[in-house]
Each structure stands twice: as C-alpha cells, then as structure tokens.
Protein backbone atom coordinates (compact mmCIF):
# COMPACT_ATOMS: atom_id res chain seq x y z
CA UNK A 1 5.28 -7.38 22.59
CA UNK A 2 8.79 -7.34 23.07
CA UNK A 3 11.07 -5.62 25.13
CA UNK A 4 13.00 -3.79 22.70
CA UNK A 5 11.63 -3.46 19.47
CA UNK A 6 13.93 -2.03 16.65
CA UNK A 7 11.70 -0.24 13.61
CA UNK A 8 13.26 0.34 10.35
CA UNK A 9 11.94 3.30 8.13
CA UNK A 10 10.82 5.38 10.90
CA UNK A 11 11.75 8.82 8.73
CA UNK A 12 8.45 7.55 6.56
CA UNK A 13 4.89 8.45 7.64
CA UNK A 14 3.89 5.31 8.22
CA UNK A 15 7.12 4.33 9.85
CA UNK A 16 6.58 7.12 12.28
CA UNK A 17 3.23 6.70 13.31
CA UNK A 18 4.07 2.75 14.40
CA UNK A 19 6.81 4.11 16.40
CA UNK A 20 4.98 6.32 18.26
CA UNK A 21 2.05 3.69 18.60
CA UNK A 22 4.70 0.88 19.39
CA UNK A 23 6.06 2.48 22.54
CA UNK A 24 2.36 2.76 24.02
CA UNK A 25 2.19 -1.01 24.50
CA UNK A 26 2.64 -2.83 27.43
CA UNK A 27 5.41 -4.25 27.83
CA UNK A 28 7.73 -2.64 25.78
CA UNK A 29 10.68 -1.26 27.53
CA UNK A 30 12.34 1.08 24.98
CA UNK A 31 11.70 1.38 20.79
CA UNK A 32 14.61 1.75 18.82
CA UNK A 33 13.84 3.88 15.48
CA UNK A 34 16.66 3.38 12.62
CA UNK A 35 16.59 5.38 8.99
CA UNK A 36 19.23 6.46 7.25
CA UNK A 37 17.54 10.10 6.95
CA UNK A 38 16.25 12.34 10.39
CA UNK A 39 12.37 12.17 10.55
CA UNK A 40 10.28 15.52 10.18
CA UNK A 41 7.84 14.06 12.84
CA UNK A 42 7.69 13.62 16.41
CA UNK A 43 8.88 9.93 17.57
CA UNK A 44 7.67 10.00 21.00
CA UNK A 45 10.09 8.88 23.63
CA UNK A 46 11.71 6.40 20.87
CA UNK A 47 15.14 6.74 20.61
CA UNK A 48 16.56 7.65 17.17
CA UNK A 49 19.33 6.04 15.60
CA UNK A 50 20.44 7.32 12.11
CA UNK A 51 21.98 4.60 10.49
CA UNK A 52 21.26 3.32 6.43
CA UNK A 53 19.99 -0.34 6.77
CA UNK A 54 22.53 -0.94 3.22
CA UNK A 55 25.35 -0.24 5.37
CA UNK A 56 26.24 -2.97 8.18
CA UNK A 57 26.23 -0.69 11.43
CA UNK A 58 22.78 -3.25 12.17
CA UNK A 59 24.24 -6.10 13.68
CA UNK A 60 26.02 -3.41 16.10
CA UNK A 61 22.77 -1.52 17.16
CA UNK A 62 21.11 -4.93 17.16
CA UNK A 63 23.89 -6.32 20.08
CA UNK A 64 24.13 -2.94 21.84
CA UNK A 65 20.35 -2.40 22.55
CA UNK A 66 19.65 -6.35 22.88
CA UNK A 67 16.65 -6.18 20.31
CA UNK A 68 13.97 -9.02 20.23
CA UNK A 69 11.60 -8.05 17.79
CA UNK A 70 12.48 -6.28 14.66
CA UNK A 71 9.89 -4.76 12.19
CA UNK A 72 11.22 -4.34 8.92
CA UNK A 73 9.58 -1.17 7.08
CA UNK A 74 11.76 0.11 4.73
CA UNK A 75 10.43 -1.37 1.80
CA UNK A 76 9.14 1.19 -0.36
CA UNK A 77 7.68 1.78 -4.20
CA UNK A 78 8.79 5.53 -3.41
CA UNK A 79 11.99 7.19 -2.32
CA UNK A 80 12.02 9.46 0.36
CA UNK A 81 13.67 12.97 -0.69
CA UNK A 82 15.64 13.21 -3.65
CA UNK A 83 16.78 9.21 -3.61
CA UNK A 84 16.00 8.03 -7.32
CA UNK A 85 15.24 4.22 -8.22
CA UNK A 86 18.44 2.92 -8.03
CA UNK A 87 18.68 4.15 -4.75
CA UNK A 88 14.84 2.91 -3.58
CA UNK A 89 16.00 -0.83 -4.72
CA UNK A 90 19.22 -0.72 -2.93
CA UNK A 91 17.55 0.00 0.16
CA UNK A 92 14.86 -2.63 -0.21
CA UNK A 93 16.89 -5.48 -1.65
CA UNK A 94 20.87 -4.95 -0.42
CA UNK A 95 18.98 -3.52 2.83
CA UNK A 96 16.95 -5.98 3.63
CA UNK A 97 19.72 -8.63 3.25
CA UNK A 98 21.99 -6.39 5.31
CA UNK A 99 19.70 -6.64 8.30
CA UNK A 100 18.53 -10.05 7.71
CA UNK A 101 22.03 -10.73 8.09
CA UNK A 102 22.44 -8.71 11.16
CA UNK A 103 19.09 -10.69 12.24
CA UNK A 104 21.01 -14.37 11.57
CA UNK A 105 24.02 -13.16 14.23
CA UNK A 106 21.92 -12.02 16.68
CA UNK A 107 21.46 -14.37 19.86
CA UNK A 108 18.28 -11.80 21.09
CA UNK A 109 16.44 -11.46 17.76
CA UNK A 110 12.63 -13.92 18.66
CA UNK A 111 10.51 -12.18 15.92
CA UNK A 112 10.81 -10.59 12.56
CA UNK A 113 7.66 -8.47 11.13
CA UNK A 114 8.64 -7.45 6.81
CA UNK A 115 6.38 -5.02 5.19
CA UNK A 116 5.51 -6.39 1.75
CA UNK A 117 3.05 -5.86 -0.86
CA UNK A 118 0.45 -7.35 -3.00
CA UNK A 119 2.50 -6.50 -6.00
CA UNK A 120 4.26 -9.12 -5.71
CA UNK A 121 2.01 -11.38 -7.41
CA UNK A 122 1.89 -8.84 -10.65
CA UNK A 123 -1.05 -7.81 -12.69
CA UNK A 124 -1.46 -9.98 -15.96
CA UNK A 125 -4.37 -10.93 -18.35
CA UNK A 126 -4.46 -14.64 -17.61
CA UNK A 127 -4.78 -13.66 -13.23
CA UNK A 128 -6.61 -15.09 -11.11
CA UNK A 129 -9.86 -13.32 -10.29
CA UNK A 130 -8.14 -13.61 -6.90
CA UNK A 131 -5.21 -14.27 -5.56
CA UNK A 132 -4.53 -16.57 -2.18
CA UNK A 133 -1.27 -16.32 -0.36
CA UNK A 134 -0.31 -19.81 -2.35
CA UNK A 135 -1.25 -18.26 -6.21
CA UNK A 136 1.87 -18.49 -8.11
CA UNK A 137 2.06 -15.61 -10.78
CA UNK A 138 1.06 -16.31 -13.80
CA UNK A 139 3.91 -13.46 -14.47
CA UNK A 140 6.46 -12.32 -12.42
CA UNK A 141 7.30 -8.87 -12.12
CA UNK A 142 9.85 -7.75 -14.50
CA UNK A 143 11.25 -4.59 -12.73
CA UNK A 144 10.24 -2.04 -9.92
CA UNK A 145 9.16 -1.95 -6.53
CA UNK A 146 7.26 -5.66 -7.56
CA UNK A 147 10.49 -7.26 -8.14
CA UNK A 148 12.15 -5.94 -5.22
CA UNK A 149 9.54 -7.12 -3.31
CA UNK A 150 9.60 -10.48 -4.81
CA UNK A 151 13.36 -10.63 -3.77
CA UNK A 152 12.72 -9.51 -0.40
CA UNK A 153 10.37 -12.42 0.62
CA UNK A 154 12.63 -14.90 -0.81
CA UNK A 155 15.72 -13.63 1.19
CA UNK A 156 13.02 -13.37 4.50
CA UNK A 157 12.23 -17.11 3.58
CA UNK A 158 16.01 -18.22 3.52
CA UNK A 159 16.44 -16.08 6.85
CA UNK A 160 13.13 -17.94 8.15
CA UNK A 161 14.75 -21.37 7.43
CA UNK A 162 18.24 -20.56 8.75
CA UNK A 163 16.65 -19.22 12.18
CA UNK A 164 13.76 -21.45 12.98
CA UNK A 165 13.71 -20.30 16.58
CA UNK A 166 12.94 -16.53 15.03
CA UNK A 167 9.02 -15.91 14.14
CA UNK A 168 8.52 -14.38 11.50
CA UNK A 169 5.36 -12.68 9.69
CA UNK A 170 5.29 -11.13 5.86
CA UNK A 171 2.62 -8.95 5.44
CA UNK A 172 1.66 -8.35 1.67
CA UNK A 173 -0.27 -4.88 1.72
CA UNK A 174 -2.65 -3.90 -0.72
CA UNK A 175 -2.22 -0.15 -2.34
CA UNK A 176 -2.31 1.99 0.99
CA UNK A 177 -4.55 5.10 0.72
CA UNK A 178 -5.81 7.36 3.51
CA UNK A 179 -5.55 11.86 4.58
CA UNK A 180 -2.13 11.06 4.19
CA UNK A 181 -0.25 8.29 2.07
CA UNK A 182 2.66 8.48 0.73
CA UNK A 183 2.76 5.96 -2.69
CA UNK A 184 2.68 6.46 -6.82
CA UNK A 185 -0.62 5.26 -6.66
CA UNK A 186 -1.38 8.12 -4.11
CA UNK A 187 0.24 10.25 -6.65
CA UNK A 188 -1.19 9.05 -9.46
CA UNK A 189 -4.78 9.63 -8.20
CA UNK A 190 -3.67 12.89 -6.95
CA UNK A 191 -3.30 13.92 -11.29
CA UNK A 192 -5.95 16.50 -11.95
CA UNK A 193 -7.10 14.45 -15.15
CA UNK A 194 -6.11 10.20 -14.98
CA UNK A 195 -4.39 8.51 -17.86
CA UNK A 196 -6.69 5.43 -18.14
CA UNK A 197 -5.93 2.55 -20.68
CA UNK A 198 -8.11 2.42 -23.57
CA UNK A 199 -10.58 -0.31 -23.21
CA UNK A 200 -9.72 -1.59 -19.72
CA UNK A 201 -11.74 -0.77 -16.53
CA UNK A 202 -9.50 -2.88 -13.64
CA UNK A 203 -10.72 -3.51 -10.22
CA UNK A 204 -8.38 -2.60 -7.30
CA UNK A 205 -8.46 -2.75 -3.48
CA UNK A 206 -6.89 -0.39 -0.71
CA UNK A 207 -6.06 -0.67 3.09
CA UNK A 208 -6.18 2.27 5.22
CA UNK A 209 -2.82 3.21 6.47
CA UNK A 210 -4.90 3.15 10.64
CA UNK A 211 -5.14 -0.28 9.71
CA UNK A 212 -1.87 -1.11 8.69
CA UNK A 213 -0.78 0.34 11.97
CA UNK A 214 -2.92 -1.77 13.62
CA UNK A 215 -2.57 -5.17 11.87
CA UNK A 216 1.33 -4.43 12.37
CA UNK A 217 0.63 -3.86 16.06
CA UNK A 218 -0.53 -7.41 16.27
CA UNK A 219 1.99 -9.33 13.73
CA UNK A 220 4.30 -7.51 16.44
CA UNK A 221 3.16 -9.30 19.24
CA UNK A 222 2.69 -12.47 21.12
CA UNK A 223 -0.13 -14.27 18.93
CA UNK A 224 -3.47 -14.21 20.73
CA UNK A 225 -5.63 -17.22 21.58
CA UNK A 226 -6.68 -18.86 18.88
CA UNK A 227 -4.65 -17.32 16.81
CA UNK A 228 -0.86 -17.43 14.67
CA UNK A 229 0.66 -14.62 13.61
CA UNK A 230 4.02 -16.64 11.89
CA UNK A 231 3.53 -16.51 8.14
CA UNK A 232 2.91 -14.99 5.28
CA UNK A 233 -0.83 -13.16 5.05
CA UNK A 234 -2.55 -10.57 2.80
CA UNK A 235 -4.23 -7.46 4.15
CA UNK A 236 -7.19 -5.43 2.59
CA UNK A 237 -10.00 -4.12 2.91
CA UNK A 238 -12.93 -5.83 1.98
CA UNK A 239 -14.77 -5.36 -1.39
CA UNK A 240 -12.89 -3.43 -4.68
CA UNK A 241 -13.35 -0.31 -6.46
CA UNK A 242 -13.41 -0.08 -9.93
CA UNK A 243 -10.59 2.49 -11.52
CA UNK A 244 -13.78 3.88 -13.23
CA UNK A 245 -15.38 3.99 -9.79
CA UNK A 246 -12.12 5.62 -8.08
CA UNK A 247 -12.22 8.47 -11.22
CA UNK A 248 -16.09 9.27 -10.55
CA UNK A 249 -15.43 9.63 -6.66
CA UNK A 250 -12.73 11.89 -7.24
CA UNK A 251 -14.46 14.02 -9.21
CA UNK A 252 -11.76 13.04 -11.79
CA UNK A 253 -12.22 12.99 -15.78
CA UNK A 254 -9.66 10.48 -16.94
CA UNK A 255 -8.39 10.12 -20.83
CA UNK A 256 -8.20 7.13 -21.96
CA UNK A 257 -5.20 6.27 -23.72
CA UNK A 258 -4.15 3.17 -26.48
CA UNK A 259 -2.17 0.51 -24.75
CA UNK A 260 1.02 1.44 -27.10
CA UNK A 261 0.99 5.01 -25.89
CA UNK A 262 0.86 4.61 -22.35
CA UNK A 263 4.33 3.60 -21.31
CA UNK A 264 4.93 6.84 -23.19
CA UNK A 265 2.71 8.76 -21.34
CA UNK A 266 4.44 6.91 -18.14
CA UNK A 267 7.40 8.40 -18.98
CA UNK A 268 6.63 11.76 -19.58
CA UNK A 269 5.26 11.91 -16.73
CA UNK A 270 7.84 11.09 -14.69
CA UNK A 271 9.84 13.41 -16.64
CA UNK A 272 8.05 16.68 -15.38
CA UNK A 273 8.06 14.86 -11.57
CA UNK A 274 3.86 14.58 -11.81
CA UNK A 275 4.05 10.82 -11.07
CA UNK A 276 6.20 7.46 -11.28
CA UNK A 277 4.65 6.50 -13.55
CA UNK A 278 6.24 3.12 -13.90
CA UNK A 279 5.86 0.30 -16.46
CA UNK A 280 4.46 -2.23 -13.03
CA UNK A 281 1.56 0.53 -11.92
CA UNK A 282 0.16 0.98 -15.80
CA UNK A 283 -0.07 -3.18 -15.45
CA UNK A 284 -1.99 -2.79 -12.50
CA UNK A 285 -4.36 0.14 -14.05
CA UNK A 286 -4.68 -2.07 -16.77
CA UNK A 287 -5.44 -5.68 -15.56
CA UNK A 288 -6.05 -5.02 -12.10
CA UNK A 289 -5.05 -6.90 -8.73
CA UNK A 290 -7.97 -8.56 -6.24
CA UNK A 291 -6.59 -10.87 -3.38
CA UNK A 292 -8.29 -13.62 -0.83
CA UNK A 293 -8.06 -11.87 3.10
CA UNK A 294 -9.39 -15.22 4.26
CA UNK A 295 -6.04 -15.96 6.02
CA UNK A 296 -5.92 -12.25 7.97
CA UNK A 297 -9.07 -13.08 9.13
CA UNK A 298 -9.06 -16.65 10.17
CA UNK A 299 -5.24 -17.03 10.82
CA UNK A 300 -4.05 -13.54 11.98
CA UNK A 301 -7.47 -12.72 13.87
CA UNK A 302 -7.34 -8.85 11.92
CA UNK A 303 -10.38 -7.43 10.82
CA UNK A 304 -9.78 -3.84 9.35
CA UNK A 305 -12.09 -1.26 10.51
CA UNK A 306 -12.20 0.46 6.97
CA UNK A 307 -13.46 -1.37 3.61
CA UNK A 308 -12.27 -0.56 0.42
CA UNK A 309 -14.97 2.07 -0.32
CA UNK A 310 -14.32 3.50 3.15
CA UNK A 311 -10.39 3.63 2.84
CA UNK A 312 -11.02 5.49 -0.59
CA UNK A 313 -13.51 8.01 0.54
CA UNK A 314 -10.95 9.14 3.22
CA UNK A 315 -8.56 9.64 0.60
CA UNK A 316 -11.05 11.41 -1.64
CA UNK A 317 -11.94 13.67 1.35
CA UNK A 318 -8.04 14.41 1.81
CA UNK A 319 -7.60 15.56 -1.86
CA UNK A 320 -10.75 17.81 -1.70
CA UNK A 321 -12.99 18.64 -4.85
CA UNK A 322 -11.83 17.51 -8.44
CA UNK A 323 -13.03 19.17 -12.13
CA UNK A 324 -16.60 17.15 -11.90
CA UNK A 325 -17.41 16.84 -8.92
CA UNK A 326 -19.82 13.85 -8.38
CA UNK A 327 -22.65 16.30 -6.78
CA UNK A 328 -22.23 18.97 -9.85
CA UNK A 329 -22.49 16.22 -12.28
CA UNK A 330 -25.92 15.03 -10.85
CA UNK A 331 -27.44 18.35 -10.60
CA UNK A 332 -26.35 18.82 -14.41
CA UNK A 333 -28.04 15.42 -14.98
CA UNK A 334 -31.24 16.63 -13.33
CA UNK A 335 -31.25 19.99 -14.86
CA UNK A 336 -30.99 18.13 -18.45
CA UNK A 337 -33.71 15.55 -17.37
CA UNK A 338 -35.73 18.60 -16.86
CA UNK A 339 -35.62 19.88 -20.55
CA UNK A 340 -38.52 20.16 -22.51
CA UNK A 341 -38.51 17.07 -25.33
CA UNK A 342 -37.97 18.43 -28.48
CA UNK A 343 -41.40 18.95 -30.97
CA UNK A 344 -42.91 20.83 -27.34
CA UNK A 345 -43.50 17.90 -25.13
CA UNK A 346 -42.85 18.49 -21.73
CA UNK A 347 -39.91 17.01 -19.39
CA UNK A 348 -39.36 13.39 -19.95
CA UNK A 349 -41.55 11.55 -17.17
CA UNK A 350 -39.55 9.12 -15.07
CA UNK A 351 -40.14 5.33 -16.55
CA UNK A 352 -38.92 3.43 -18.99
CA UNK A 353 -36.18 4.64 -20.94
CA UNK A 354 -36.34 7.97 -18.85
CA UNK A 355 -32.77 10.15 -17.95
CA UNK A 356 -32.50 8.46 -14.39
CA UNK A 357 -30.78 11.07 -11.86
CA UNK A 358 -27.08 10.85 -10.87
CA UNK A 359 -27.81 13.30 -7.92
CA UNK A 360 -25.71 12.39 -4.87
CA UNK A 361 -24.00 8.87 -6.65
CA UNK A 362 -21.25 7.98 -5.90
C-alpha cells in the first residue's frame, strides 16, 4: 500500500467504509478523504478534505500531501443529496478528467484504482450470454450512468498511456447489493410491487459491497505473488439470479408491464421520487447483463466471499418481509394441496401430476 493514499467519494457509504478500512493497513502513513459534501459517518483518523473533484483544487491537495496512490470513487449511477443528473454526470465525467489531470502533473502519483461498472457494456438483445473484459457492445449506452462510465474508462485509458510509470486498475462492478447499498437498482428492488417487462425474465448478478471493499483493498496495493493487479477486470459474484428469482425472494409480486409502457412507467416514477427509473436500468430488467470473473480470479487473485445468491439474501434480509412472503406462499400451497378433490375424493396423493409443495423455496 502506499504511503499516502488520497480517496475520492468518501461522503458515500461505500467511500467511507474503504477509508476507514484503508488506514488499517500497513504501511500507510496518513489517508486523505476528498468529497465535495461533509460525510455523515465516522472516517477514522483520515483526514478530511472538502473539495469537489469538478473543480481543480486536486492537483494542489495532490502536491501538498505528496499522494502515491489515488482511488477514484466518485463515480456514481446516484447523486448524493439533492444533486440531480446533470449534476451526477458532471462529477463523473468533468470530475474524473479534472483529477486525471491533476494525476498527469503529479511527480508522486505510482497507482491509480477507478471504480467502474459492468454497465458499461449495456444490455441488448443480440449480447453475449457473457461478457469478457474484451466483448465489445453490441450497443453502446445511449445516456446515463452507462455512458458516463463508458467516458470515464476512455479518459483513464488516455491517462494510462500518457503516464506509463502510473499503475493503474479499472474495476467494472456488477450491481452492488448488501444491509446497506446505496444504487437505483437498490431502490428499485426496494418498490413494494416491481414493474417487470412483459414477456422478459433477465438474469442479473450482484457483488456484495464487503467485497468490493476488499477487492479494492487489493487493486490498492502492491500486487501479490503471482499475481497483477494493472488492468482492467470484472468483479461478481459467482452464479446469477433470475429477476423472477430476485421478486420471489423478496417476497415481491411484480406487474408485468408491455415494453411501450415502461419508459412511461420509468418516468412516473421518478416523478413521485420512488425510483430512477432510467431508460439504461429498464434495458437491463429487460435483457439482462452476465459477465466472465475469470480474470479477477486468475489475474487479480480475488475470490469474493459472497455468491450471487448470498449477496442477494443479505439484501433481502436488510429490506425485511415483502406482500408474499416466500414461507406464507408455501404454507398456502400446502394448505390447497390439502383440499379435498372435487366429486369427494380425498387430498390429491403426492405423484404424478400432484400440487408439489413450495414450503420453505426460495
């Protein structure tokens, strides 16, 4: 790890928690947490500079505290307080170049660490069944937190070949879920009935946000033996949910809705503040998004502790009990399995064709 390690984002949750974890390490001498808003958590003995990435105060704090490794995480799909969209992409796209810049000047910078995402290769009919960190998109996103993330990696790859000497890692993160994420997936899940699209059933994966801390922990550092931690790598859990799967968990019903009507649905939603729900996220709950983790296994040496099922159920647990809960629904199940046939036969006997209990599925 380096000695002085400047965090962007630390006012997020996620931001936070790396900052306090961060400062644990050996080695580190001193963590320098920047955001442009003060954080309503604790940041250990990090110290706290507010300063908005868009602006160029950077290259100053970057020269004044000598900073080695930076690790870039204010790249969001969701603005934090009342910030609206134009104000989420000028922080991801003008602030990213603002400290990549700042980055380029400075003689101390040796490693760069940029939060990405998995949206970045967009959802589409003709996909992949899964994406590798070389898949081109068959379509590239059009708008939202996807195309600001597309235009953040290819300003970190201009920075990357104008500063060989700096190592730098992208990390594209699936949809992170956990007790306490902070996303418009999160939010959308969080509806007490889900707006499905009619006919479609897409598969989706999720990374636990103790992971991400974890795997960002190690793009951070030195690379172990055996290992490289320079590049461009996906992280996930393994194994993927169904939507359908997700609903059920939750306890959830959802209503499906016709293709045409959803982006209205979208925006009403986002209207009344429920969700953002924007025109990228219904592609995703309608075509889906699997990708290879071959790379953060083999390459980065990360294995997540929590699967995609696992990372869910911790989220599920968080949100408590929805309108159908999966136990209520199997009892009701049983209870009808029960019935007498009709014309006085007794229950239906288990065996072909037979009501087969839901009790305790998940």
């Amino acid at each position: 790890m380096g000695k002085v390690v400047l965090v962007t984002g630390a006012a997020r949750q996620l931001g936070g928690r790396f900052v306090r974890r961060v400062q644990c390490e050996p080695g580190v001498d001193r963590v320098v947490a920047v955001d442009a808003v003060a954080p309503g958590h604790e940041l250990g003995d990090a110290q706290f500079v507010r300063a908005d990435i868009r602006q160029s105060a950077l290259a100053r704090i970057l020269a004044e505290h000598a900073v080695d490794t930076v690790v870039h995480l204010d790249v969001s799909g969701k603005a934090l307080g009342a910030g609206g969209r134009t104000a989420i992409k000028e922080t991801n796209v003008i602030g990213t170049m603002q400290l990549l810049g700042a980055c380029q000047k400075s003689p101390t910078v040796r490693r760069l660490v940029v939060k990405s995402s998995t949206s970045v290769y967009g959802s589409a009919s003709r996909d992949p069944a899964v994406f590798t960190e070389t898949t081109p998109p068959k379509s590239l996103p059009s708008g939202g937190f996807a195309k600001d993330a597309v235009e953040v990696e290819g300003y970190v790859r201009g920075f990357a070949r104008r500063r060989p000497d700096v190592a730098v890692c992208v990390l594209r993160f699936a949809n992170i879920l956990g007790p306490r994420p902070d996303s418009p997936l999160a939010d959308y899940l969080s509806l007490p009935v889900l707006p499905t699209v009619f006919g479609y059933d897409p598969r989706l994966q999720f990374v636990h946000e103790d992971d991400v801390i974890d795997v960002l922990g190690i793009a951070a550092s030195e690379p172990r033996r055996g290992t490289l931690n320079s590049g461009t790598f996906n992280i996930a859990g393994d194994g993927v949910l169904l939507l359908s799967q997700c609903s059920r968990r939750l306890g959830k019903p959802t209503v499906p809705v016709l293709l045409p009507a959803v982006t209205w649905v979208g925006s009403a939603l986002r209207t009344i503040g429920m969700t953002d729900f924007s025109p990228e996220q219904i592609r995703l709950l309608t075509h889906g998004r699997v990708v290879s983790t071959v790379q953060m296994r083999e390459t980065l040496g990360f294995r997540p502790k929590f699967t995609t099922a696992e990372t869910f159920a911790e989220f599920a647990r968080s949100r408590g009990p929805g309108l159908l809960p999966p136990e209520t629904v199997g009892r009701a199940v049983d209870r009808l399995a029960a019935l007498p046939l009709p014309g006085g036969a007794g229950p239906r006997e288990r065996g072909a064709g037979a009501v087969q209990t839901t009790h305790g599925a998940r």
